[in-house]
Protein backbone atom coordinates (compact mmCIF):
# COMPACT_ATOMS: atom_id res chain seq x y z
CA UNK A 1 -109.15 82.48 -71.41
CA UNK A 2 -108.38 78.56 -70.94
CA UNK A 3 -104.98 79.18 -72.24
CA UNK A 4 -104.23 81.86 -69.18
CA UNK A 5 -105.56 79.75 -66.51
CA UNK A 6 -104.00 77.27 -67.71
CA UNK A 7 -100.98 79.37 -67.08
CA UNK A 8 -101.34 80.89 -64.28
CA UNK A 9 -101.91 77.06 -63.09
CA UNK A 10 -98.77 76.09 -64.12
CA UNK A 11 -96.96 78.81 -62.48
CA UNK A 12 -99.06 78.52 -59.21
CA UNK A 13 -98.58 74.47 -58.98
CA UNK A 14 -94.88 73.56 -61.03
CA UNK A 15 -92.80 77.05 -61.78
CA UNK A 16 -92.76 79.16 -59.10
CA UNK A 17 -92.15 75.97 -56.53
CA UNK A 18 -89.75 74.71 -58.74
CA UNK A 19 -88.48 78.31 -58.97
CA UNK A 20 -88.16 78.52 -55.09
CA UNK A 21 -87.21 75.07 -53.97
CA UNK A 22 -84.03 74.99 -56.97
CA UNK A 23 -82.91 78.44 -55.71
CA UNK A 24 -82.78 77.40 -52.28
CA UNK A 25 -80.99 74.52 -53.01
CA UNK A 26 -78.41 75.88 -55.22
CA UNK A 27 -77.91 78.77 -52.42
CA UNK A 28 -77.58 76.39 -49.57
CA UNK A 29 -74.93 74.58 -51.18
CA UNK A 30 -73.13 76.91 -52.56
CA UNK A 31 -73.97 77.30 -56.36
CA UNK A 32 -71.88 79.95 -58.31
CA UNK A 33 -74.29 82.47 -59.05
CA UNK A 34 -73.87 82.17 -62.97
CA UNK A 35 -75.63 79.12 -62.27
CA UNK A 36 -78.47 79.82 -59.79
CA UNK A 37 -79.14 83.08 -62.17
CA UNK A 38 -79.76 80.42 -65.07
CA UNK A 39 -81.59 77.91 -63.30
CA UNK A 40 -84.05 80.59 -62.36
CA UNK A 41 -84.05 81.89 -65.86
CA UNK A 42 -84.71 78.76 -67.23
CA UNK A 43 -87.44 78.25 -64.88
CA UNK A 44 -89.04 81.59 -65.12
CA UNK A 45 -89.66 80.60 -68.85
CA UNK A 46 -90.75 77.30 -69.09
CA UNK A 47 -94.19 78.18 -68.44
CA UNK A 48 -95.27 79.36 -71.60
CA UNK A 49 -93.20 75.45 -72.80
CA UNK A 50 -95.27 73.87 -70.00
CA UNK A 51 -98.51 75.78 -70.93
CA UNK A 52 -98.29 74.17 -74.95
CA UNK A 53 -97.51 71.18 -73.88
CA UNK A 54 -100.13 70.54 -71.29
CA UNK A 55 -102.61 72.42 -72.68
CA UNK A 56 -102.16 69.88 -75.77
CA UNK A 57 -102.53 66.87 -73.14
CA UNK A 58 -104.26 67.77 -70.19
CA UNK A 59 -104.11 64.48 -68.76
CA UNK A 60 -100.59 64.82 -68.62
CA UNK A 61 -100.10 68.07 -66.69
CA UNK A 62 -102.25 66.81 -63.69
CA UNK A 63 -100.49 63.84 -63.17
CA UNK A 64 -97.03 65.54 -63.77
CA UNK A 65 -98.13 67.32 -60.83
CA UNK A 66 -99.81 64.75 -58.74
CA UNK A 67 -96.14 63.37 -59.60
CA UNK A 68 -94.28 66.44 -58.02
CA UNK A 69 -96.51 66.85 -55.07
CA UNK A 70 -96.72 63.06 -54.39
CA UNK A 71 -92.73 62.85 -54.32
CA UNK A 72 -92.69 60.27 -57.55
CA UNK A 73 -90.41 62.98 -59.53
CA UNK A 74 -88.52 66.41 -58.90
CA UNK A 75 -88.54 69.52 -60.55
CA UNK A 76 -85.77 68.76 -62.15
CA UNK A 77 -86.80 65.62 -63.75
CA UNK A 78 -90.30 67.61 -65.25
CA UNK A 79 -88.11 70.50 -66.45
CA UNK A 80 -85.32 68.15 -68.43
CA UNK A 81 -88.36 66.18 -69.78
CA UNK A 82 -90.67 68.27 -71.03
CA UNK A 83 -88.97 71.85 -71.40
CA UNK A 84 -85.33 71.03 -74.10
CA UNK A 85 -83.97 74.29 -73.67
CA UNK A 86 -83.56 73.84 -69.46
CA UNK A 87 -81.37 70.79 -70.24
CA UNK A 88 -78.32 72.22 -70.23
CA UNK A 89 -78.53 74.44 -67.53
CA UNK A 90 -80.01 71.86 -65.31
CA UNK A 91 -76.48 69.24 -66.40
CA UNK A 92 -74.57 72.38 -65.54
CA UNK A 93 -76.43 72.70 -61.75
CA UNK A 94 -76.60 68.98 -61.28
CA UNK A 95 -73.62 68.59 -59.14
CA UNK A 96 -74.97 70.90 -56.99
CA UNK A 97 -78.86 69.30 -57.18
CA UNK A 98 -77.48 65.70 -56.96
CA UNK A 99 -75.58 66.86 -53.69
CA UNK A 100 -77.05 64.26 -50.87
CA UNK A 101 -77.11 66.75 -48.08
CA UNK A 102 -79.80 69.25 -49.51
């Protein structure tokens, strides 16, 4: 039961924003869609990454996303950090995410 709100927290507060704000970004500037398709796939399943590894330090998921909401990180930066596998697809959308007009 703590495990799934614990998930269902994660998704409410870092995944599905990240989920939306990425995609909009990528679209607005002209992503290929190989690369918007994998940045939401990656997204989509770091939860279940997220929910382990916060749910092993709690302390560390709230201010992750005191972090994100306060401005003091990105998306990006908590999804390289703490979920491996999105590395590579984030490096492959980066010159589109580092682009200064978004």
């Amino acid at each position: 039961m703590f495990r799934d709100l614990f998930f269902t927290l994660i998704n409410l507060l870092i995944t599905e924003p990240a989920k939306t704000e990425l995609s909009a970004r990528l679209a607005q500037l002209g992503a290929p869609q190989t690369i918007m398709r994998d940045v939401a796939s990656c997204v989509s399943a770091a939860s279940p990454v997220l929910t382990e590894t916060y749910i092993g330090d709690p302390v560390r998921g709230v201010l992750t996303a005191a972090r994100i909401w306060t401005g003091m990180t990105t998306y990006e930066a908590v999804l390289q950090a703490d979920v491996p596998a999105c590395g590579p697809v984030l490096q492959a959308a980066q010159p589109y995410l580092s682009h200064k007009g978004s």
